[in-house]
Protein backbone atom coordinates (compact mmCIF):
# COMPACT_ATOMS: atom_id res chain seq x y z
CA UNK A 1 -63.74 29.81 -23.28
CA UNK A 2 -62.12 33.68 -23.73
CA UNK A 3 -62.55 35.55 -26.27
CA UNK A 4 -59.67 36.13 -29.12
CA UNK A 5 -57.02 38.47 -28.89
CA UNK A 6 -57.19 41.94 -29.64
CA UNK A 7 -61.38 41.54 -29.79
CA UNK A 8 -63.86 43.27 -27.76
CA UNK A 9 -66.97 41.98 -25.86
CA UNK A 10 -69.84 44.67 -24.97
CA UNK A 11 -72.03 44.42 -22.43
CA UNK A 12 -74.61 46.96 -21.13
CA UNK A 13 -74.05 49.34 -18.29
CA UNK A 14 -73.60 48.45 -15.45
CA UNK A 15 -70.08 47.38 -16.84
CA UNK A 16 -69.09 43.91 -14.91
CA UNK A 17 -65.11 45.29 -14.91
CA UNK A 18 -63.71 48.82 -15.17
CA UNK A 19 -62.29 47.31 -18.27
CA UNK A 20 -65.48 46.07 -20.08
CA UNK A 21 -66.44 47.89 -23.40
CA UNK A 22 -70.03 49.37 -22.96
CA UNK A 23 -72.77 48.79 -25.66
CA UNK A 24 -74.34 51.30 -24.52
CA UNK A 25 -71.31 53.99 -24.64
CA UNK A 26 -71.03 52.30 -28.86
CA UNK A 27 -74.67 53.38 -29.07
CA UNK A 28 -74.62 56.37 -28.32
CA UNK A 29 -71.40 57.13 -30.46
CA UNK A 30 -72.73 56.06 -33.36
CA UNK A 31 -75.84 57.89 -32.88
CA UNK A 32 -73.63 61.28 -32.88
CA UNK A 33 -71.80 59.95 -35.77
CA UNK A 34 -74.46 59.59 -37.95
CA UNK A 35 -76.78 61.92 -37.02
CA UNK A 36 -74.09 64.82 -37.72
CA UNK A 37 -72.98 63.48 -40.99
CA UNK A 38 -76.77 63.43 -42.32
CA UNK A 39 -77.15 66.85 -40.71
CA UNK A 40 -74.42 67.73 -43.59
CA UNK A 41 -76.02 65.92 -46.44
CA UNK A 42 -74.13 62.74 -46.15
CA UNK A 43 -75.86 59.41 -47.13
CA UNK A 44 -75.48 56.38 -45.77
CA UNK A 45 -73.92 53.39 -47.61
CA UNK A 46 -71.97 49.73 -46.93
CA UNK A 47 -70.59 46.89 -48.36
CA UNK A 48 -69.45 43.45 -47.94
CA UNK A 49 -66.99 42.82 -44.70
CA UNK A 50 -65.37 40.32 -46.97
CA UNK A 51 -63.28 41.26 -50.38
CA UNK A 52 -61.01 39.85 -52.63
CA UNK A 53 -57.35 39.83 -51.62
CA UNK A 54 -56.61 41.73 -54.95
CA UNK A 55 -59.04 45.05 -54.09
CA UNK A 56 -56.35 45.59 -51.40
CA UNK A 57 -52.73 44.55 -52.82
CA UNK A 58 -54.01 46.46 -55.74
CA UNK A 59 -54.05 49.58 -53.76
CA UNK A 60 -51.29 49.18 -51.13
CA UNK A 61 -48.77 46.44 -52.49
CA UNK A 62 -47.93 42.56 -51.51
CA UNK A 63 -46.73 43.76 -47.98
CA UNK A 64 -49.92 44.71 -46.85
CA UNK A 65 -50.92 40.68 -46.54
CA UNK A 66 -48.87 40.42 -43.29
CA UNK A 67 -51.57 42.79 -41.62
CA UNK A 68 -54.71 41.29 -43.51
CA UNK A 69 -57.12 38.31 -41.92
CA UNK A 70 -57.07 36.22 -45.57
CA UNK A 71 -57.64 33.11 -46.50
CA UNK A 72 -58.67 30.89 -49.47
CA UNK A 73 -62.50 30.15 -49.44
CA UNK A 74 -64.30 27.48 -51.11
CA UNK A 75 -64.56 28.65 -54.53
CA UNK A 76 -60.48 29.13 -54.61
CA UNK A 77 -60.72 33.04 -54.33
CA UNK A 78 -58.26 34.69 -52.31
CA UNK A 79 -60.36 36.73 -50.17
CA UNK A 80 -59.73 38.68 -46.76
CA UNK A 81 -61.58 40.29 -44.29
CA UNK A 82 -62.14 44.24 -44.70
CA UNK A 83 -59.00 45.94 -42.86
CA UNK A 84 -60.39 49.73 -44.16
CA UNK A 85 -63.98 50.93 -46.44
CA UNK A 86 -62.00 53.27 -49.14
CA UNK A 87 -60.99 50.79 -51.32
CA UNK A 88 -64.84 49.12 -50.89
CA UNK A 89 -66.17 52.15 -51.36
CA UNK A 90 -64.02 53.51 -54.37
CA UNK A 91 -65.32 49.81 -55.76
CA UNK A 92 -68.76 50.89 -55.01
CA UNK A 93 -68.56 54.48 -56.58
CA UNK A 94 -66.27 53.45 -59.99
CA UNK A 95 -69.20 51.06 -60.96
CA UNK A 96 -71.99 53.40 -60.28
CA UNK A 97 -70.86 57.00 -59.94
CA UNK A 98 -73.19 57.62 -63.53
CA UNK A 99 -76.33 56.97 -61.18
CA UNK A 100 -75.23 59.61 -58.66
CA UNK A 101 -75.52 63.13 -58.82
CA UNK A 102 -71.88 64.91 -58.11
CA UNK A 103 -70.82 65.74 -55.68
CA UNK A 104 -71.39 62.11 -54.21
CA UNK A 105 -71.61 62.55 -50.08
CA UNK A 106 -71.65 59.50 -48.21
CA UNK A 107 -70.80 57.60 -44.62
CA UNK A 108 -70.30 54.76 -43.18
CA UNK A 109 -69.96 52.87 -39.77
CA UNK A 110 -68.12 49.30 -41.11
CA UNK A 111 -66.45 47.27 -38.44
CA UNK A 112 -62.94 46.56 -39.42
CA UNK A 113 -60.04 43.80 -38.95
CA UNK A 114 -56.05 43.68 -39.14
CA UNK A 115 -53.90 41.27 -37.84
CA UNK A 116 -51.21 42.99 -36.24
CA UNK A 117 -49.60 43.66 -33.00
CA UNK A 118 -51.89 44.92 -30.38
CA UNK A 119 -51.11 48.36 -28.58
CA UNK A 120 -52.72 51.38 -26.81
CA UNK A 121 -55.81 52.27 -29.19
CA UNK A 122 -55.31 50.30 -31.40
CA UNK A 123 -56.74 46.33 -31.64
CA UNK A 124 -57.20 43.88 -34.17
CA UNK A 125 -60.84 45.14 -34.88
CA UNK A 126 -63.00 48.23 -34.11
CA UNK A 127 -65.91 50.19 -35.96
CA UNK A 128 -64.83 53.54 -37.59
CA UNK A 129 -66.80 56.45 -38.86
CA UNK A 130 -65.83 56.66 -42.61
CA UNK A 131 -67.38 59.81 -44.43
CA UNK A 132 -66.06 60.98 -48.18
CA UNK A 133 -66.84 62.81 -50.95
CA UNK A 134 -66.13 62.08 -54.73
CA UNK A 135 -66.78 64.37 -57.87
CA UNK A 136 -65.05 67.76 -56.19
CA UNK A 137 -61.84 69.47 -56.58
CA UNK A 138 -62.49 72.83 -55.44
CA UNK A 139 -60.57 72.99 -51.72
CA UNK A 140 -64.24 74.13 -50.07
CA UNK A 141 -65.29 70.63 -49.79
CA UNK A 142 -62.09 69.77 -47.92
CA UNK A 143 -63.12 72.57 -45.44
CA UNK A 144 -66.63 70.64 -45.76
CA UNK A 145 -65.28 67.37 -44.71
CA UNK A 146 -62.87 68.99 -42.10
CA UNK A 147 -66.03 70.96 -40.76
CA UNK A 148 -67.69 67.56 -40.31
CA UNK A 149 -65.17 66.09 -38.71
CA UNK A 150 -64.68 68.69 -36.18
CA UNK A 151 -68.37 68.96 -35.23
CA UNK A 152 -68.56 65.03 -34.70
CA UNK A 153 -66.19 65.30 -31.75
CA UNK A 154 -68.27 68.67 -30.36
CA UNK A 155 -71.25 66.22 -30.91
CA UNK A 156 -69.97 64.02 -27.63
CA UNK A 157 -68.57 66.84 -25.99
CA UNK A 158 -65.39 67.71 -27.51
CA UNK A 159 -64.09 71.60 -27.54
CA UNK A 160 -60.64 73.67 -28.85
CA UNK A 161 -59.42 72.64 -25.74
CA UNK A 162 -59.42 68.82 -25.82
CA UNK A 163 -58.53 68.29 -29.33
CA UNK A 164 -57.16 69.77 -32.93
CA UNK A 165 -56.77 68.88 -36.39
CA UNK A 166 -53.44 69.17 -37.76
CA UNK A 167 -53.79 70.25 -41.59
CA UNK A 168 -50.76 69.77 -44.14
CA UNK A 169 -50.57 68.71 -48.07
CA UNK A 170 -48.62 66.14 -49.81
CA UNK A 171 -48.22 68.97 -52.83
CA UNK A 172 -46.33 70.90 -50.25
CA UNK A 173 -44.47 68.28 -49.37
CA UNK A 174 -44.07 67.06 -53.12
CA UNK A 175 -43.08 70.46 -54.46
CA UNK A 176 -40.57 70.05 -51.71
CA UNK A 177 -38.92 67.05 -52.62
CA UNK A 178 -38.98 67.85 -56.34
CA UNK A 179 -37.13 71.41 -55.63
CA UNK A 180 -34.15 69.60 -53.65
CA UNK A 181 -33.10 67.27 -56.34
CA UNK A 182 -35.61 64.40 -55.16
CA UNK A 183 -36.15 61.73 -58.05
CA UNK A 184 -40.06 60.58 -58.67
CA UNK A 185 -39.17 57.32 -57.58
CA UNK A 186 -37.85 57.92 -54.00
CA UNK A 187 -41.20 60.40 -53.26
CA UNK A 188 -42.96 57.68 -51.43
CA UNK A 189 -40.05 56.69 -49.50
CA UNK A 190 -39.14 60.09 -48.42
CA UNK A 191 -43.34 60.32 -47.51
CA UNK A 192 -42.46 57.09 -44.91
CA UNK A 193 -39.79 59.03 -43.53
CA UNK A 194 -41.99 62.48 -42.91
CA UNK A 195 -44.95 60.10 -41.63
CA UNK A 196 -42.77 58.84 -38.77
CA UNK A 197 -41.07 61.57 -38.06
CA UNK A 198 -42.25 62.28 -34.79
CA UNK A 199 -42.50 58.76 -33.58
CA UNK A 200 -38.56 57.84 -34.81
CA UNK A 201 -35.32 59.21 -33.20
CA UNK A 202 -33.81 62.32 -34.86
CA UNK A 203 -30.39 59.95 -35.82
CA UNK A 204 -32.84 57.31 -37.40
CA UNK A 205 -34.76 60.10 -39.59
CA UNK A 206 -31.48 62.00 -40.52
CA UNK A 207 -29.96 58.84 -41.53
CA UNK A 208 -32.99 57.67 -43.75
CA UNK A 209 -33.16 61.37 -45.08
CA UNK A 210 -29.34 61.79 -45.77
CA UNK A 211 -29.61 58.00 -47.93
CA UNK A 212 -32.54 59.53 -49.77
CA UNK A 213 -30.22 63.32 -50.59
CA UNK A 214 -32.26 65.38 -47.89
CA UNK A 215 -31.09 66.70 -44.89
CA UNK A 216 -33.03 66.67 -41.52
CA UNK A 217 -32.18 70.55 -40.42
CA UNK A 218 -33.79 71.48 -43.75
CA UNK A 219 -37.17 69.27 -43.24
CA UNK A 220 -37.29 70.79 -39.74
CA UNK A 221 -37.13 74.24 -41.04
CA UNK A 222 -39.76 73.64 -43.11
CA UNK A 223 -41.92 71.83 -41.29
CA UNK A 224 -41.26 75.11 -38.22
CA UNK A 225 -42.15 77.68 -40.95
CA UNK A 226 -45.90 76.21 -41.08
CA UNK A 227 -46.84 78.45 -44.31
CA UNK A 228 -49.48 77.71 -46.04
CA UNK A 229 -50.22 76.82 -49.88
CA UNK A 230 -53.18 78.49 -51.56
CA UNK A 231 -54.96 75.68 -51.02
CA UNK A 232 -54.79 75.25 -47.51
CA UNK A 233 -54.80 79.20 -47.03
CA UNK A 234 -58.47 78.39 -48.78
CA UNK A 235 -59.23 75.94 -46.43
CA UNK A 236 -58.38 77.93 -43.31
CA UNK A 237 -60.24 80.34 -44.46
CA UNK A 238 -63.21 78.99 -44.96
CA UNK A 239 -63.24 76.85 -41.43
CA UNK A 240 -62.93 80.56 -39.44
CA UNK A 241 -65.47 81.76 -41.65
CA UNK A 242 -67.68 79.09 -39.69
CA UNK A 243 -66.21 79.99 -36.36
CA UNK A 244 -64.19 76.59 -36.52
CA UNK A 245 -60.61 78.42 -36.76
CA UNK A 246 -59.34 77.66 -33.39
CA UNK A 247 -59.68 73.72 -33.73
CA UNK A 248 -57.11 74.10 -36.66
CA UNK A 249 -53.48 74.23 -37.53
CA UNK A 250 -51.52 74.45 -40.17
CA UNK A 251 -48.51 71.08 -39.20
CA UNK A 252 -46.18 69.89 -41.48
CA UNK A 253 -45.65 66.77 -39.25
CA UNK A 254 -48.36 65.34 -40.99
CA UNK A 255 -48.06 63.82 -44.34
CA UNK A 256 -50.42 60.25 -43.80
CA UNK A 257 -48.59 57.20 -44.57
CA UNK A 258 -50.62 55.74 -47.22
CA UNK A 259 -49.39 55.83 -50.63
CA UNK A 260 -52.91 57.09 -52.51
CA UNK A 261 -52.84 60.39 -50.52
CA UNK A 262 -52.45 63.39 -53.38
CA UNK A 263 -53.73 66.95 -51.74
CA UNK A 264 -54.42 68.06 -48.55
CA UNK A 265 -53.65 65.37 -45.53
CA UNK A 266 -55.29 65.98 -41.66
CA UNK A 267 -54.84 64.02 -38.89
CA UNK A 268 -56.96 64.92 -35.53
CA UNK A 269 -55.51 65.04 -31.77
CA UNK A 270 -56.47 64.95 -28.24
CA UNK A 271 -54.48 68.33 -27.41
CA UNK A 272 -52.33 66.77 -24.74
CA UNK A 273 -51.05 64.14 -27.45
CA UNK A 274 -51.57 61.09 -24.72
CA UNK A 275 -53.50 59.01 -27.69
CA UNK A 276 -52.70 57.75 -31.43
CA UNK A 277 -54.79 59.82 -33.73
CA UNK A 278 -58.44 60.20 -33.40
CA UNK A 279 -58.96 60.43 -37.00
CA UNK A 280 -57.12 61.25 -40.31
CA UNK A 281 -57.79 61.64 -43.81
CA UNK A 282 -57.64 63.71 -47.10
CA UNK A 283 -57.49 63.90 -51.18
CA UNK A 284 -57.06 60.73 -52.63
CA UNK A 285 -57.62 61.89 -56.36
CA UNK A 286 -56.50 58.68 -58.08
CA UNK A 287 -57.82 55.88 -56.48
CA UNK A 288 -61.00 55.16 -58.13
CA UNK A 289 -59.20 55.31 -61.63
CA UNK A 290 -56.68 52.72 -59.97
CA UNK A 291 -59.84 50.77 -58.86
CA UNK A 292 -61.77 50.98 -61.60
CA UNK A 293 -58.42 49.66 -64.13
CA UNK A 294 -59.08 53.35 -65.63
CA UNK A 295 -62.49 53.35 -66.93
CA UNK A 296 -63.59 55.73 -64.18
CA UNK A 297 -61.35 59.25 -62.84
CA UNK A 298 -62.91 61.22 -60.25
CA UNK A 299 -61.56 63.25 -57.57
CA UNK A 300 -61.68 62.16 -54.31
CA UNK A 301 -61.29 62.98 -50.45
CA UNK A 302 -62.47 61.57 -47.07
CA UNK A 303 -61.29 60.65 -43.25
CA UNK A 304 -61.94 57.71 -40.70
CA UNK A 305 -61.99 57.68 -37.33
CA UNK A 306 -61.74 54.96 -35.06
CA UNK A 307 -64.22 54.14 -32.08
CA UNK A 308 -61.31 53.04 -29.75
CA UNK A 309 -58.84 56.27 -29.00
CA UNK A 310 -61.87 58.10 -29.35
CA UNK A 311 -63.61 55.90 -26.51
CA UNK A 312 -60.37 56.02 -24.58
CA UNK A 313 -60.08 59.99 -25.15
CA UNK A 314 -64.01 60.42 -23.78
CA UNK A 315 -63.60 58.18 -21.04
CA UNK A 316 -60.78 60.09 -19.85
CA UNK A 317 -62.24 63.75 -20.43
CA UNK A 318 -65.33 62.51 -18.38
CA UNK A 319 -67.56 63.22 -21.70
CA UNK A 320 -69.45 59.93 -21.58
CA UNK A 321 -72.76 60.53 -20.34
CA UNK A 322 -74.47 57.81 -17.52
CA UNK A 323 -76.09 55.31 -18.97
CA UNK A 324 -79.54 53.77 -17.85
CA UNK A 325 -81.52 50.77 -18.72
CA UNK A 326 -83.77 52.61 -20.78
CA UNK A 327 -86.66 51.76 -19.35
CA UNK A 328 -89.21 54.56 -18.55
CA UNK A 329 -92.18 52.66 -17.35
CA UNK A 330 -92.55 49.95 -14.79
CA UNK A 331 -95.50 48.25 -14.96
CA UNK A 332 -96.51 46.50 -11.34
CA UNK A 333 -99.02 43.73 -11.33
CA UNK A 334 -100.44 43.69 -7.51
CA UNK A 335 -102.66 40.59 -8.11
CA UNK A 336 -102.42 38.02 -11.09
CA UNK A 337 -106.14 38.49 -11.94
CA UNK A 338 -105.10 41.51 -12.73
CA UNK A 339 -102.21 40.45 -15.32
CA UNK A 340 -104.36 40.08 -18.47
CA UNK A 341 -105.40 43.51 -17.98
CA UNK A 342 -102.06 45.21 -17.00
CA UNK A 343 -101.11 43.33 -20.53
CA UNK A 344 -103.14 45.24 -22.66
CA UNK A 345 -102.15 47.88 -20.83
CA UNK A 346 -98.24 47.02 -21.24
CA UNK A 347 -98.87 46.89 -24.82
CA UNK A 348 -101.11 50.12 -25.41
CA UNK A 349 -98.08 51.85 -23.61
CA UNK A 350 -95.41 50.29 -26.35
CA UNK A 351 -98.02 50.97 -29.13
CA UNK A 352 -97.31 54.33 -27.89
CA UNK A 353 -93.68 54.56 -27.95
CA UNK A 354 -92.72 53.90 -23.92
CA UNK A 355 -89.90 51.59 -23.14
CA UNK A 356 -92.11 49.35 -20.46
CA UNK A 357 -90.80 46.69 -18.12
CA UNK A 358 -92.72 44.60 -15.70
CA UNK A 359 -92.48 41.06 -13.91
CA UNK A 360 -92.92 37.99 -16.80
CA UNK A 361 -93.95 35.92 -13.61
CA UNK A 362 -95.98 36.45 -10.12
CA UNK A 363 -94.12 38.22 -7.74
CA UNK A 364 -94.47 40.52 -4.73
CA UNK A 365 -94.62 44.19 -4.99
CA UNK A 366 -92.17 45.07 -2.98
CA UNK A 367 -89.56 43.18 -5.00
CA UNK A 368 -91.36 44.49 -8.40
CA UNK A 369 -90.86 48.20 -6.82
CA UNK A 370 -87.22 47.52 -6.06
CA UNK A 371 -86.81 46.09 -9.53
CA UNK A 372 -88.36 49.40 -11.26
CA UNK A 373 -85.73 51.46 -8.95
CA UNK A 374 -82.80 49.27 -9.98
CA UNK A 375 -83.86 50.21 -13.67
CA UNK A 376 -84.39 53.89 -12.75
CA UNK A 377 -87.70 53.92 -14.22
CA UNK A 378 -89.49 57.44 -14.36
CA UNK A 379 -92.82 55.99 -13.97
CA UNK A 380 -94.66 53.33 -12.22
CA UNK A 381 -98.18 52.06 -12.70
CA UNK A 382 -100.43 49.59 -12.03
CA UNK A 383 -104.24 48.68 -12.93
CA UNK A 384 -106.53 50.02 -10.19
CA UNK A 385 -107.77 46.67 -8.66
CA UNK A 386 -111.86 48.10 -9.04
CA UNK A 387 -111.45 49.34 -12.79
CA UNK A 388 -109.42 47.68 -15.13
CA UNK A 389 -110.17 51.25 -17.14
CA UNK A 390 -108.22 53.18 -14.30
CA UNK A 391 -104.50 53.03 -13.76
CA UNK A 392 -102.37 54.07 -10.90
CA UNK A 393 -99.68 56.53 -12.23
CA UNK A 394 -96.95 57.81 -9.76
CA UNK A 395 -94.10 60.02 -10.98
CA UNK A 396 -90.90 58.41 -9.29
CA UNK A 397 -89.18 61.40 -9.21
CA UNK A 398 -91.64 63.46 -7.27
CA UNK A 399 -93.57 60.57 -5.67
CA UNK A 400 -97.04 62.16 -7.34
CA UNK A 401 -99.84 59.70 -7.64
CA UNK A 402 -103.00 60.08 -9.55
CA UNK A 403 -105.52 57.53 -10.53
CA UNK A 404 -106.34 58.51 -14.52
CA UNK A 405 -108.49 56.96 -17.37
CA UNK A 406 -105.79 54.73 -19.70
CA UNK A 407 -106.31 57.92 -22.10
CA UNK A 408 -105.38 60.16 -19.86
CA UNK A 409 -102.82 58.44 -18.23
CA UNK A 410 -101.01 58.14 -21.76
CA UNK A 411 -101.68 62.03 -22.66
CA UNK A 412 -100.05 63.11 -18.63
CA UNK A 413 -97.16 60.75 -19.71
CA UNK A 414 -97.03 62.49 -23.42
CA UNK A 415 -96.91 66.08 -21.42
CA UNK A 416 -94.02 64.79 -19.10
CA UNK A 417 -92.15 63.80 -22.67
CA UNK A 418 -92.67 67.04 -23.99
CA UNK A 419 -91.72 69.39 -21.02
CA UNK A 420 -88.27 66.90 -20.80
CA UNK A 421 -86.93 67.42 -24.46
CA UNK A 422 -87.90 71.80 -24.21
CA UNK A 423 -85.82 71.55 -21.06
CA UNK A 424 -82.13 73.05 -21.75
C-alpha cells in the first residue's frame, strides 16, 4: 500500500532512496528554527490542525475551497484541515490579546495541507516556520521580523551569496494605483496582476493591465526605479545598522498575492532563482479586526517559510550536515553473566545523559563491535569480567583503553563532552 499523493514519508539516515525525506535532516531544521526565534524573544504557540470552513472563506473568499481538504464532520460543521496558521493564530490573539503584554512575539512549526496540483517545492502538505508579531506599527519591528528571518537561513548555513529578501510595500503600490486613475474596487485585481508578473508573459500582463486602465511600460518603470518609501528607507536602515544590508533589496516585483497584505510585503530567494520562494510575509494590519467581527484592531505583521524549497535549496548548496545514529556509547556484553551488571551500567550511563546502545539478546563480540561501528559510536565499553565495579572504556576514535571505576569512567566521558562543544 503507497502512500497518498503529494505526502511525504521520513525515515532516518541512511536514506533507503536518493529521494527519501530524512527525519533526521526535519530535526535538525526545526531545531535552527526555533532555537533562533526564541533567541529573539519569540514564544512558542499552536492550535488545532482542524478549523471551521468559515475562519478561512472569511478571510480569503468562496474560491479558496477548491484548494482546502474540507469536509462535513459529525456534528454538521463544515470544517477543513489547516492550509496556513495566520488566520488560527489571528483567532488565537483577537480572543486573548488583553492577557498579553504588547508587543505579542510568537512562532510556530504547524504542519499544513492544500489540495492542489503538485509541482517543484511545493506538495499537498509540509511543516512551515510561522513567526509574527501583533500590537506594533512602528516599521523597526518589520526590520525585527526581517532580521529573524534572515538569520534562520544563516542558522543552516545560508550567506548573501545563496539567498536575498526582496522588500516592497503594498502602500507603494497602492499610492500607485490611486495616482493613475485606479478605482478602490479594481486594487486587488491590479495586486493579482503585479503578483504574477514575473511568472506570466509580458502580452498576458499588458493585456490584464490595459483592461484594468494601466499600462505595462509604466509598471515596469516603476518597478526599475526601486525607490524607496519612508518606511522601507526605515527598514533598510535599520537591517545595515545590524550588518544585515547585503541580504536585502529594495524589488517592486513583489507585492504577495493575498488579499490581507496592507504595508510592507518580502518574499525570500535562493540568489540563482532555481526555487519558488523560501519564505514571504509582511503587515497584515486588518486581519484580526476581520477575525474578531471587529471587537478587536491590532496591527499586525509576520512571514512563513516552508520546509520543502528550503530542504531542496540546502540539499543542493551541500549545507545539510551528515547525519549519525546518535548513539555515543556502545555497550558490549562479553558474557551473559555479565548482562545484569552491564544493565545497571546501561542505565547509570542514560541517567547521565549518554545516548547508549547495546545487544537486547546474546551475541558474539565481534558482531556487537561491528554493530557499534555501523552506528559510529564514540565509545565502547564493557564490564571488566573480575569487577563488576570496573568498566572497560576505549575511545573509538583513538583506540585508547583504560579500565576505570563506573565514577570515573562517567567523569573521563563528561571531560570528552566538554573538550567537544569548546572545540571551534
Amino acid at each position: 500500500m503507497e502512500r497518498l499523493p503529494g505526502f511525504r514519508d521520513f525515515y532516518p539516515e541512511p536514506l533507503p532512496t536518493k529521494d527519501a525525506w530524512s527525519a533526521d535532516a526535519r530535526i535538525h531544521l526545526f531545531d535552527r528554527w526555533r532555537t533562533t526565534a526564541r533567541r529573539y524573544g519569540f514564544r512558542e504557540y499552536d492550535g488545532p490542525p482542524l478549523e471551521p470552513l468559515e475562519l478561512y472563506t472569511a478571510k480569503s473568499g468562496e474560491e479558496i475551497v477548491g484548494q482546502l481538504y474540507n469536509f462535513t464532520d459529525k456534528g454538521d460543521r463544515s470544517v477543513a484541515m489547516r492550509p496556513e496558521m495566520t488566520p488560527t493564530l489571528a483567532r488565537m490573539v483577537a480572543a486573548h490579546q488583553r492577557n498579553y503584554p504588547k508587543p505579542i512575539k510568537w512562532f510556530s512549526i504547524p504542519q499544513l495541507f492544500r489540495y492542489e496540483r503538485q509541482q517543484k517545492g511545493r506538495l499537498r502538505e509540509h511543516f512551515q516556520l510561522n513567526a509574527d508579531v501583533f500590537g506594533e506599527t512602528d516599521p523597526g519591528i518589520d526590520a525585527e521580523l526581517i532580521a529573524l528571518l534572515i538569520d534562520v537561513l544563516r542558522s543552516v548555513g545560508l550567506t548573501s551569496d545563496d539567498f536575498v529578501v526582496r522588500l516592497s510595500s503594498r502602500n507603494a503600490w497602492q499610492e500607485f494605483h490611486a495616482a493613475r486613475g485606479g478605482k478602490p474596487e479594481t486594487a486587488y485585481a491590479f495586486f493579482q496582476v503585479i503578483d504574477k508578473i514575473e511568472r506570466e508573459s509580458e502580452d498576458e500582463s499588458a493585456k490584464k493591465l490595459s483592461a484594468l486602465g494601466f499600462a505595462l511600460d509604466d509598471v515596469r518603470a516603476f518597478i526599475q526605479a526601486a525607490e524607496p518609501t519612508n518606511e522601507l528607507a526605515s527598514i533598510l536602515s535599520n537591517l545595515t545598522s545590524r550588518g544585515l544590508g547585503d541580504y536585502v533589496k529594495i524589488d517592486y516585483n513583489v507585492i504577495r498575492g493575498l488579499a490581507y497584505y496592507t504595508g510592507p510585503v518580502f518574499e525570500a530567494f535562493d540568489r540563482k532563482y532555481n526555487f519558488r520562494a523560501i519564505a514571504g510575509g509582511g503587515r497584515y494590519d486588518n486581519l484580526v479586526k476581520l477575525i474578531s467581527g471587529g471587537k478587536t484592531d491590532l496591527p499586525a505583521l509576520g512571514f512563513g517559510m516552508g520546509d520543502v524549497v528550503l530542504m531542496e535549496l540546502l540539499r543542493e548548496c551541500g549545507r545539510l550536515p551528515a547525519f549519525t545514529s546518535g548513539v555515543e556509547v556502545y555497550c558490549l556484553i562479553e558474557d551473559e553473566s555479565l548482562r545484569g551488571a552491564s544493565l545497571g551500567w546501561i542505565q547509570q550511563l542514560r541517567h547521565a545523559g549518554w545516548a547508549v546502545e547495546y545487544s537486547a539478546v546474546a551475541s558474539k563480540p565481534d558482531k556487537q563491535f561491528k554493530r557499534a561501528m555501523d552506528l559510529k559510536a564514540a565509545w565502547v565499553t564493557q564490564i571488566h569480567r573480575e569487577d563488576a565495579n570496573l568498566v572497560r572504556l576505549r575511545e573509538v576514535s583513538t583506540k585508547l583503553e583504560q579500565n576505570l571505576p563506573r565514577a570515573e569512567a562517567l567523569s573521563r566521558l563528561k571531560a570528552s563532552r566538554t573538550h567537544d562543544s569548546s572545540t571551534p
